[in-house]
Protein backbone atom coordinates (compact mmCIF):
# COMPACT_ATOMS: atom_id res chain seq x y z
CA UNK A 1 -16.21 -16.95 -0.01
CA UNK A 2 -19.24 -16.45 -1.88
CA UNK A 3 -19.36 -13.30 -4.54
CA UNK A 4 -22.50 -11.98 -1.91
CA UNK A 5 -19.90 -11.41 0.75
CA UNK A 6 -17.15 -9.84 -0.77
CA UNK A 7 -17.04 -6.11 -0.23
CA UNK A 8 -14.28 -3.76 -2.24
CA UNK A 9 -13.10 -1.05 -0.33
CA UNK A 10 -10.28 -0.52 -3.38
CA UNK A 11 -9.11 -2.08 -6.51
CA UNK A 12 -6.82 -0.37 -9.34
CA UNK A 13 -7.66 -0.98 -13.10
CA UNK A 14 -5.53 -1.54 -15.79
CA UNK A 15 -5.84 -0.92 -19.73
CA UNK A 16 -3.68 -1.27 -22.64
CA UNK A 17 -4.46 1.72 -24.17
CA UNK A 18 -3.98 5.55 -23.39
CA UNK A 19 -7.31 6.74 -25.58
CA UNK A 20 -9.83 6.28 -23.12
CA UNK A 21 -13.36 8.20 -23.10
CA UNK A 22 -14.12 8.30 -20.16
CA UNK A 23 -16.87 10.60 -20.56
CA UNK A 24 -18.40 7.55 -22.80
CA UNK A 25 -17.82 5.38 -20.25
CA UNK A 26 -19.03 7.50 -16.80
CA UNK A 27 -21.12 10.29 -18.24
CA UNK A 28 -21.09 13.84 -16.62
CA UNK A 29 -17.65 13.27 -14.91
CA UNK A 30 -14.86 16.17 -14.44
CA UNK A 31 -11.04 15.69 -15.33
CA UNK A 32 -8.58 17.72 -14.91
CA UNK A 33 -7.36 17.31 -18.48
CA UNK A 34 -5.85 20.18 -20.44
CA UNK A 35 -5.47 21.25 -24.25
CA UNK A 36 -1.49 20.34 -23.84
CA UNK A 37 -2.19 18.05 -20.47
CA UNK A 38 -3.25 14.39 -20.32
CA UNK A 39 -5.72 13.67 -17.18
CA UNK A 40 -4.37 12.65 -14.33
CA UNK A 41 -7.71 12.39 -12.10
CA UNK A 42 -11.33 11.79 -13.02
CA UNK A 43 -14.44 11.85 -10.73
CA UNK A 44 -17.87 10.69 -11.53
CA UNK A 45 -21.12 9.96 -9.43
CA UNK A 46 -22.85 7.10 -8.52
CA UNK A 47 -25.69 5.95 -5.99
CA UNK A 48 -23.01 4.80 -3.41
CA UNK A 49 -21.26 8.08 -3.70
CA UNK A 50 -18.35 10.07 -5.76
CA UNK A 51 -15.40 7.80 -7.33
CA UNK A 52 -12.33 9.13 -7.89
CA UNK A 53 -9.75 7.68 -10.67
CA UNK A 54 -6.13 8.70 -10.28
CA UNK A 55 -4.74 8.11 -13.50
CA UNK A 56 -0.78 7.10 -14.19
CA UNK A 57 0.46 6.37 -17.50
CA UNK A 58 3.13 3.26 -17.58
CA UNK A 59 5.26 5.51 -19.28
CA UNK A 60 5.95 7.66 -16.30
CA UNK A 61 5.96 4.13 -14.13
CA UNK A 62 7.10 1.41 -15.59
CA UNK A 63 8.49 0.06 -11.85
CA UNK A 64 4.79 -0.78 -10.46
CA UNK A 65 4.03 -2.96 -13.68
CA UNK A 66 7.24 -5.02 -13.15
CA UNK A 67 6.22 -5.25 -9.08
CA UNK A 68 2.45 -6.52 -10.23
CA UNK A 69 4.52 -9.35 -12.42
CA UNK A 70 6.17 -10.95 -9.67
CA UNK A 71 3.18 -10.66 -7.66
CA UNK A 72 1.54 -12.70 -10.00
CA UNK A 73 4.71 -15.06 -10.50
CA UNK A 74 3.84 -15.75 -6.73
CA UNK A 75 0.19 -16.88 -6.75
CA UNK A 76 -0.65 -20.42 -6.80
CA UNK A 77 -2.68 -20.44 -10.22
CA UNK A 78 -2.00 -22.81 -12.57
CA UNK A 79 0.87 -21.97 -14.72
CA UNK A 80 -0.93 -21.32 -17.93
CA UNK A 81 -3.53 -18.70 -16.06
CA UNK A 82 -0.74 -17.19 -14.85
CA UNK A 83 0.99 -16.53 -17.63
CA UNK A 84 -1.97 -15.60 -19.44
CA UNK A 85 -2.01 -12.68 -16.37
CA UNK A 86 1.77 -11.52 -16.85
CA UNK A 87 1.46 -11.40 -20.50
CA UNK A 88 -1.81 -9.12 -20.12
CA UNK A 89 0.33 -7.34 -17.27
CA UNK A 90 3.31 -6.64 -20.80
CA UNK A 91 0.29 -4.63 -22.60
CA UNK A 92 -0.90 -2.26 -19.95
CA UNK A 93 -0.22 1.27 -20.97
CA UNK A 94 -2.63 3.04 -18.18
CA UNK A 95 -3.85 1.98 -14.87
CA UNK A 96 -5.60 4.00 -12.14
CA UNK A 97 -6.13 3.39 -8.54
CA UNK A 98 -9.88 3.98 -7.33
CA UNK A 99 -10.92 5.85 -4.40
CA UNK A 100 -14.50 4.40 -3.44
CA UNK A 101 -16.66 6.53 -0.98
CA UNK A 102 -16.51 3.22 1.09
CA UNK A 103 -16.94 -0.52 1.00
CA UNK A 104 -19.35 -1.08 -2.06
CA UNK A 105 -20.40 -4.54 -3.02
CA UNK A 106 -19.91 -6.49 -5.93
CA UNK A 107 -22.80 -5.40 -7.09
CA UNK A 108 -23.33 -1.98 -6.23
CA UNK A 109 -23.82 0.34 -8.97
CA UNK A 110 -20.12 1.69 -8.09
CA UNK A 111 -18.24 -1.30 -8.67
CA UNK A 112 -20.28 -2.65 -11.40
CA UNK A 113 -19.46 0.81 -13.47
CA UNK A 114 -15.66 0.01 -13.53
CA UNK A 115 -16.17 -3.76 -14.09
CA UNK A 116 -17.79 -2.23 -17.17
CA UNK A 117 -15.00 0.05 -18.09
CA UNK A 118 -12.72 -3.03 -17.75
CA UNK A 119 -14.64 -4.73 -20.21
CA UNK A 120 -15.24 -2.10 -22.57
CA UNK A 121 -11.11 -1.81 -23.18
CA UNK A 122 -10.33 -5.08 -22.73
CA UNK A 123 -7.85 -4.49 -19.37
CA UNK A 124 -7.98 -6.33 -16.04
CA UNK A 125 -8.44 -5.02 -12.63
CA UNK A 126 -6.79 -6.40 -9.13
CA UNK A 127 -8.93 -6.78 -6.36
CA UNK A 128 -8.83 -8.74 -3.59
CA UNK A 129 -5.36 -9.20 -3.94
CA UNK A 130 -6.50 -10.94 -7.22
CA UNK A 131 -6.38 -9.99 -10.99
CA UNK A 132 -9.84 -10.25 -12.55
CA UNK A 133 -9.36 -10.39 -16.16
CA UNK A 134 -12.22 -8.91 -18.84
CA UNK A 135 -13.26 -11.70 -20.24
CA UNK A 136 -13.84 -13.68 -16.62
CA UNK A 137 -10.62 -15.48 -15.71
CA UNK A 138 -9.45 -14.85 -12.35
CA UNK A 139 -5.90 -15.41 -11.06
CA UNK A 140 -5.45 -14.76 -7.31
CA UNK A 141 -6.88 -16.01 -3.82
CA UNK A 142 -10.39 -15.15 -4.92
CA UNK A 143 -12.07 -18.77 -4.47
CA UNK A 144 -15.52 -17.77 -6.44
CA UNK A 145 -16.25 -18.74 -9.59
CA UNK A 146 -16.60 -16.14 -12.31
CA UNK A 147 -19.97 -17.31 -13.90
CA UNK A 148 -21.12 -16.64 -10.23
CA UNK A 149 -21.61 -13.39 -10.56
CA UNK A 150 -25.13 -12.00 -10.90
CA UNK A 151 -25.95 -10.09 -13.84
CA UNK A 152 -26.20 -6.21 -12.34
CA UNK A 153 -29.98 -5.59 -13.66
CA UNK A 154 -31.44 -8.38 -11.79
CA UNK A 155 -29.70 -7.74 -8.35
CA UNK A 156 -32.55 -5.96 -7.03
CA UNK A 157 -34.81 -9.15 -8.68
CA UNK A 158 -32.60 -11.49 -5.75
CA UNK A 159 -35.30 -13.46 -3.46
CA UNK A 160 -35.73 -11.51 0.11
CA UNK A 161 -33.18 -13.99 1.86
CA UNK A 162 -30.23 -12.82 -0.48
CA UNK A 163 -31.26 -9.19 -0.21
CA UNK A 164 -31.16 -9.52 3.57
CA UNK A 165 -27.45 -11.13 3.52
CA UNK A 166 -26.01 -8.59 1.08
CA UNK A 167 -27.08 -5.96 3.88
CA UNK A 168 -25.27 -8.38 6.72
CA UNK A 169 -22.27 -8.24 4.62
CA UNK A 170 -22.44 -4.56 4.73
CA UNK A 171 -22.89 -4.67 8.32
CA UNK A 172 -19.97 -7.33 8.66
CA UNK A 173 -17.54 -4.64 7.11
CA UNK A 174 -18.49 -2.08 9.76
CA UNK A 175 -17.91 -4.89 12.19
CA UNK A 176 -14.71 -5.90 11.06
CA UNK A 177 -13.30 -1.79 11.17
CA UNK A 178 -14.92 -1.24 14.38
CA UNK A 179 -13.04 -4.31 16.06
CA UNK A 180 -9.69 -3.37 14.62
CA UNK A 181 -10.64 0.38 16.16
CA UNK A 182 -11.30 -1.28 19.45
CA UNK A 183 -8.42 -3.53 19.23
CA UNK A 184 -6.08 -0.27 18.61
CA UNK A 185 -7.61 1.52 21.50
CA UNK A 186 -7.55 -1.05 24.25
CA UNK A 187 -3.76 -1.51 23.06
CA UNK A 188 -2.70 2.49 22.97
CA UNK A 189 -4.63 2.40 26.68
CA UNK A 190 -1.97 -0.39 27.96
CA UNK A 191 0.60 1.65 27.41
CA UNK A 192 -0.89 4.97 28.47
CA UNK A 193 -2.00 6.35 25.72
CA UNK A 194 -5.49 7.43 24.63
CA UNK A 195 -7.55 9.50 21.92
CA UNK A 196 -9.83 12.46 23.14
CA UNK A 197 -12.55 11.48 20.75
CA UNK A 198 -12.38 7.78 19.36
CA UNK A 199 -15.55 8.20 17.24
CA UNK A 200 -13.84 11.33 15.44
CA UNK A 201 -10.73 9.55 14.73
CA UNK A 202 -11.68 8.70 11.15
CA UNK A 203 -9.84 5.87 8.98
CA UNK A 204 -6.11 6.07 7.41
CA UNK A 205 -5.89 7.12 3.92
CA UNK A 206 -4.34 3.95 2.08
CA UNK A 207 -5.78 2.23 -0.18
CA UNK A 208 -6.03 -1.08 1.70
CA UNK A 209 -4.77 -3.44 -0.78
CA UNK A 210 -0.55 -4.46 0.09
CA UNK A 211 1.90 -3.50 -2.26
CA UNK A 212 3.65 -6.52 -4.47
CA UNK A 213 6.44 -7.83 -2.24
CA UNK A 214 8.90 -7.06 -4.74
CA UNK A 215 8.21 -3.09 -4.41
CA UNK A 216 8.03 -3.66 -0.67
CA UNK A 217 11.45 -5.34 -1.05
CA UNK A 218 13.14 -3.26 -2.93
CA UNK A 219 11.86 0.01 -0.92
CA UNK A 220 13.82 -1.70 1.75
CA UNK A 221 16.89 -2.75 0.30
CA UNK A 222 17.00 1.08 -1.22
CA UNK A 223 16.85 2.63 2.03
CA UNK A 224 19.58 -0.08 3.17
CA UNK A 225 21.79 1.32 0.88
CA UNK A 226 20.84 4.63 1.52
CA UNK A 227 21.91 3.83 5.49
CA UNK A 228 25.20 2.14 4.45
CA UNK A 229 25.90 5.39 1.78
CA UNK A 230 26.21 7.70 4.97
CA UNK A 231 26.52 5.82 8.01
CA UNK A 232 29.13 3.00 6.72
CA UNK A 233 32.70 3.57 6.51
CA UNK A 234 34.44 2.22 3.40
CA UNK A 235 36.04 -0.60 4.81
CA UNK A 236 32.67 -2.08 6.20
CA UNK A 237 31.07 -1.25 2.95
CA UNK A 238 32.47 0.03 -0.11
CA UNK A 239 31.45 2.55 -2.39
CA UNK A 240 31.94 0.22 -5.54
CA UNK A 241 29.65 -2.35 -3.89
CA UNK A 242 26.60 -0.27 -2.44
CA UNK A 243 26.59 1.33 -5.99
CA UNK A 244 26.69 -2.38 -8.11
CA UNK A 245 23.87 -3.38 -5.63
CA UNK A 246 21.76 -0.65 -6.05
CA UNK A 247 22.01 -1.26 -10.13
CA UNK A 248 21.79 -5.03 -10.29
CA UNK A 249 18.52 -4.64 -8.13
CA UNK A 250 17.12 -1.59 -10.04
CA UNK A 251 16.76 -0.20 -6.48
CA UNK A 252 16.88 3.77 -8.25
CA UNK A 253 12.73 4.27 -8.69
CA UNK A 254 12.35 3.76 -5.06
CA UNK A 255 14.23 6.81 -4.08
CA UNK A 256 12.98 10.50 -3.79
CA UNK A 257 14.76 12.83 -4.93
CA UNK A 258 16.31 14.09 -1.86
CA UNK A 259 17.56 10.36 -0.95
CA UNK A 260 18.89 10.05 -4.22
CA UNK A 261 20.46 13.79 -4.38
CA UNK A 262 22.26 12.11 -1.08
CA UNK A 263 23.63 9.22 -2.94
CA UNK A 264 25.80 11.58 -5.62
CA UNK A 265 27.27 13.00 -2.49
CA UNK A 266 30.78 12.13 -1.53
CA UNK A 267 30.17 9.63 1.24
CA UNK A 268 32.18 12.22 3.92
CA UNK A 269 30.02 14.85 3.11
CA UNK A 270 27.30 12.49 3.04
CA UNK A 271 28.15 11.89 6.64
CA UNK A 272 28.82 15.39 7.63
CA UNK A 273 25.70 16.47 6.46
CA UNK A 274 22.97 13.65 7.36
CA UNK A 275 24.82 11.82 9.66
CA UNK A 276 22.89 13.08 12.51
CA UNK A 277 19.70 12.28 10.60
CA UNK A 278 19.72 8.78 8.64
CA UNK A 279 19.20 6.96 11.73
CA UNK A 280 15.60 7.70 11.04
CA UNK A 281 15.40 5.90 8.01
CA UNK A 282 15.77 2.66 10.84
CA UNK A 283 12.71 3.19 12.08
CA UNK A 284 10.82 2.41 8.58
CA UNK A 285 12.76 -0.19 7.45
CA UNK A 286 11.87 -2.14 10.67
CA UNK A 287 8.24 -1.84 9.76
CA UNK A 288 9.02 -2.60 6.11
CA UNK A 289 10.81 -5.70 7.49
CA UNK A 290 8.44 -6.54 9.55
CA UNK A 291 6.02 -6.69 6.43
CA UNK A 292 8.41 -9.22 4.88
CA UNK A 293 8.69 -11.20 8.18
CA UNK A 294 11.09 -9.78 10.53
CA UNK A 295 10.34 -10.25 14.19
CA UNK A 296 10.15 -8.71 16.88
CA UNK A 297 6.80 -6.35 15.18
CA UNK A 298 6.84 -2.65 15.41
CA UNK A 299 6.30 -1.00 18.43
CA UNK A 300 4.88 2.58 19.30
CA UNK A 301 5.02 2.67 22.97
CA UNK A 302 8.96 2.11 23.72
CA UNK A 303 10.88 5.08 21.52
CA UNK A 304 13.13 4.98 19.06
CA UNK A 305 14.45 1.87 17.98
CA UNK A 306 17.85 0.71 19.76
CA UNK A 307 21.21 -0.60 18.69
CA UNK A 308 20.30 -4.08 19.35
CA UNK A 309 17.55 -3.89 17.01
CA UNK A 310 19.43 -1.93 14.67
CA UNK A 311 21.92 -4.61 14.07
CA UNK A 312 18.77 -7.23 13.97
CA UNK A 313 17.27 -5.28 11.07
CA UNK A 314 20.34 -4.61 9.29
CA UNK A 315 21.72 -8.48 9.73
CA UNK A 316 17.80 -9.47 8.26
CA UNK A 317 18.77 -7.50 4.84
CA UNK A 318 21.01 -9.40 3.15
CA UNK A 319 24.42 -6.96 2.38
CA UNK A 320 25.17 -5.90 -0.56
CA UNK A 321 25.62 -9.29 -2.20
CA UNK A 322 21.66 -10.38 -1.75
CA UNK A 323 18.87 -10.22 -4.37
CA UNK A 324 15.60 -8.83 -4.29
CA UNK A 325 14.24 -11.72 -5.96
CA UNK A 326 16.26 -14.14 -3.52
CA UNK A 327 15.15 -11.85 -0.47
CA UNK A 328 11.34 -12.23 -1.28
CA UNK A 329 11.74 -16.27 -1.85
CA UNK A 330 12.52 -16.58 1.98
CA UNK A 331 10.76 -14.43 2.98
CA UNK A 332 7.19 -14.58 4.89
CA UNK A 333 4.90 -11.90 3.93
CA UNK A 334 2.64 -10.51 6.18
CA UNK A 335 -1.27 -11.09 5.10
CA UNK A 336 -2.74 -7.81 4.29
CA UNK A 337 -5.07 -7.73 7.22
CA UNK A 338 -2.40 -8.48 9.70
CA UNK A 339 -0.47 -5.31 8.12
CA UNK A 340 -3.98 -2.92 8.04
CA UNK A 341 -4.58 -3.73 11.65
CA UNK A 342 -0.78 -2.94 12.71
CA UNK A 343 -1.07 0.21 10.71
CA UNK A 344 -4.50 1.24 12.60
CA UNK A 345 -2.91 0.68 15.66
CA UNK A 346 0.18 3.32 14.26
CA UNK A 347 -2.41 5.78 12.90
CA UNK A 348 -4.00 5.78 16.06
CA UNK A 349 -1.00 6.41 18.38
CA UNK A 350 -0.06 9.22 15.69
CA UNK A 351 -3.38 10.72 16.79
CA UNK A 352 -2.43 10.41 20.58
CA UNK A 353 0.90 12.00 19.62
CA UNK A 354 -0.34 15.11 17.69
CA UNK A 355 -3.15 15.37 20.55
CA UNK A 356 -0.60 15.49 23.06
CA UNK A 357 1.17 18.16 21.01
CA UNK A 358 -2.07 20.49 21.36
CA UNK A 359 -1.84 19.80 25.17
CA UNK A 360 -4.16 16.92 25.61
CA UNK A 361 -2.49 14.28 28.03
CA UNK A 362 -2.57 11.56 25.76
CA UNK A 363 0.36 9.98 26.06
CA UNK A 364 2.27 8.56 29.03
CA UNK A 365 4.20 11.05 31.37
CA UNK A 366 7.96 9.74 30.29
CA UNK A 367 7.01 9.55 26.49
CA UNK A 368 8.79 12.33 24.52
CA UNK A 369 6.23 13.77 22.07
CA UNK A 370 9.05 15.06 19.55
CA UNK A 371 11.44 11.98 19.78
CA UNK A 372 9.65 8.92 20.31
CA UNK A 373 6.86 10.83 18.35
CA UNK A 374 8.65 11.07 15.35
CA UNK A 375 9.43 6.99 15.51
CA UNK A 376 5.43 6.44 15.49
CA UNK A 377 5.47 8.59 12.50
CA UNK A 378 7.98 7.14 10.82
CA UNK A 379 7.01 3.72 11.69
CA UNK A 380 3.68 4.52 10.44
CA UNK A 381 5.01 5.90 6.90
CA UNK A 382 6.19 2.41 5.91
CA UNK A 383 3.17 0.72 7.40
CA UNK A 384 1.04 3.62 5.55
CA UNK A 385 3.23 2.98 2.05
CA UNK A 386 2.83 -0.40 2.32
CA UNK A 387 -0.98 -0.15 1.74
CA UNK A 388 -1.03 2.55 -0.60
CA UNK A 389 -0.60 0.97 -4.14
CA UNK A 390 -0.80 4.17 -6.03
CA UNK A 391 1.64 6.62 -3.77
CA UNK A 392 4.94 6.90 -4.21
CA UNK A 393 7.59 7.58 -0.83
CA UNK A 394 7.21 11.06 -0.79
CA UNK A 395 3.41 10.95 -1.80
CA UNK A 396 2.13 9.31 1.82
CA UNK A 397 -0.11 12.02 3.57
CA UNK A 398 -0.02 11.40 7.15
CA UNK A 399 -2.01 14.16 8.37
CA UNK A 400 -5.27 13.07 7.81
């Protein structure tokens, strides 16, 4: 694929410095920076609409860096590029995810504005699942060339042919989110279920690009532990080993505090007190391990997961004495387009759901909003997390 057709919906940038202007950079921009407060968020304009950059320090996140890494360990690049990418990955200090107001091209004002930033403080950005260094290497399945890429000041000098293909790719994104819509649609209306207004559905708020395996991974293996903490008795799983796996893997960043508040219970009270409830946690791990390759995929239309799949899911995790690392290596990961269209189809049956709740008759007769509801939703968290590089567990807003 050509550099004409690629469209960015989202990429996240990464610097190895703190001290950035951005005011230099993206004049007339707001912050919400303080006299005793570093910025989290910064929002400038451009032709193809506001950009918003939500800023994290690796200080505060050191866990996403070491997920990029083995990303990168995974790509088929030769060796040297890709340690050239792991050892720029060691210097980052700062890295924001960018909210576009849409698909941009490459070489839209918008996109060309934070390829300049990257330059300007010598850090990389990943898009298209690929890192694109400053000075032009490019590790990743990107298949253009870097010395490709027009020069920004003569793209409106391009003869009338390319002008007139950068505006089909533009169209060919719409296409592409439209059929995914449609596909979602026609498969909520085989089961029953509809939307009251498809054209006012809107899009899912991720950011469109999958997570590294490794944080997908260890997300599940965290809330497999979590599972085991209250629902396993000690002689099926002892304290002593759920603990030791959850330290060799590093599995304690992908907690929220309440799940981990849970863990430094005694495992009876544990079980007294969210017995009843951890069986939810099931219904996100099966999406989560259907991202890593677990069959049968997620469904929306059939309740809440049973105790045949249960087992299945649990049996897929290796117990206790598996490795994230050796997890991921057998694993098949799902291509980010397979997991954006099953997430479409969740956000849309979430919208059937919540209609139905409002007294629209949306979903089948037999379907029960609040319990097989709440699987949708919770199916549709992982899905949602999955896609959202820069959102932590608790972070994922599904009410949009």
């Amino acid at each position: 694929m050509g550099v004409h057709a690629l469209m960015i919906e989202n990429c996240t940038v990464y610097l190895p410095s703190t001290e950035v202007n951005f005011q230099a950079v993206f004049p007339g921009g707001t912050s919400d920076a303080a006299p005793a407060h570093r910025p989290t968020r910064y929002e400038y304009e451009t032709p193809q609409g506001p950009i918003q950059l939500n800023l994290k320090y690796v200080e505060n996140d050191s866990q996403h860096l070491e997920g990029l890494t083995n990303y990168i360990k995974q790509l088929e690049n030769e060796q040297s590029d890709i340690d050239r990418a792991i050892k720029q990955v060691s210097q980052v200090k700062m890295f924001f995810g960018v909210v576009l107001p849409g698909p941009v091209s490459f070489e839209s004002e918008a996109f060309q504005s934070l390829l300049f930033m990257t330059e300007q403080e010598r850090g990389f950005m990943f898009v298209a699942e690929s890192i694109l260094g400053a000075d032009g290497y490019i590790v990743g399945p990107m298949t253009y060339q870097i010395d490709s890429i027009p020069d920004p000041d003569v793209v409106n000098e391009l003869p009338a042919d390319e002008s007139t293909h950068l505006d089909a790719t533009a169209d060919d994104a719409e296409t592409q989110l439209a059929t995914r819509r449609q596909a979602s649609i026609d498969e909520l209306a085989n089961y029953g279920f509809a939307v009251t207004d498809p054209s006012a559905l809107g899009v899912p708020n991720t950011d469109g690009v999958l997570r590294p395996a490794k944080e997908i991974a260890s997300r599940l293996f965290a809330q497999m532990a979590l599972f085991m903490w209250v629902a396993a008795t000690e002689d099926k799983a002892t304290s002593e080993g759920i603990g030791k796996w959850i330290v060799n893997n590093s599995l304690d960043g992908y907690y929220t505090e309440a799940e981990w508040n849970i863990l430094q219970m005694d495992r009876n009270e544990a079980n007294t007190e969210h017995g009843a409830q951890i069986g939810w946690q099931l219904e996100s791990m099966w999406a989560l391990a259907w991202v890593c390759g677990f069959e049968p995929v997620p469904t929306f239309h059939n309740g809440q997961i049973s105790g045949e799949l249960t087992r299945a899911v649990l049996e897929y995790i290796p117990n206790l004495g598996g490795t994230v690392d050796g997890f991921i290596e057998t694993s098949q990961i799902r291509s980010t387009s397979d997991v954006l269209a099953k997430e479409d189809l969740f956000f849309c049956a979430d919208k059937a759901v919540r209609n139905a709740q409002l007294g629209s008759q949306t979903v089948p007769n037999e379907f029960d909003i609040e319990r097989d509801g709440g699987a949708i939703r919770e199916r549709r968290h992982g899905l949602n997390w999955c896609l959202s590089l820069d959102s932590s567990w608790e972070a994922i807003d599904l009410d949009n």
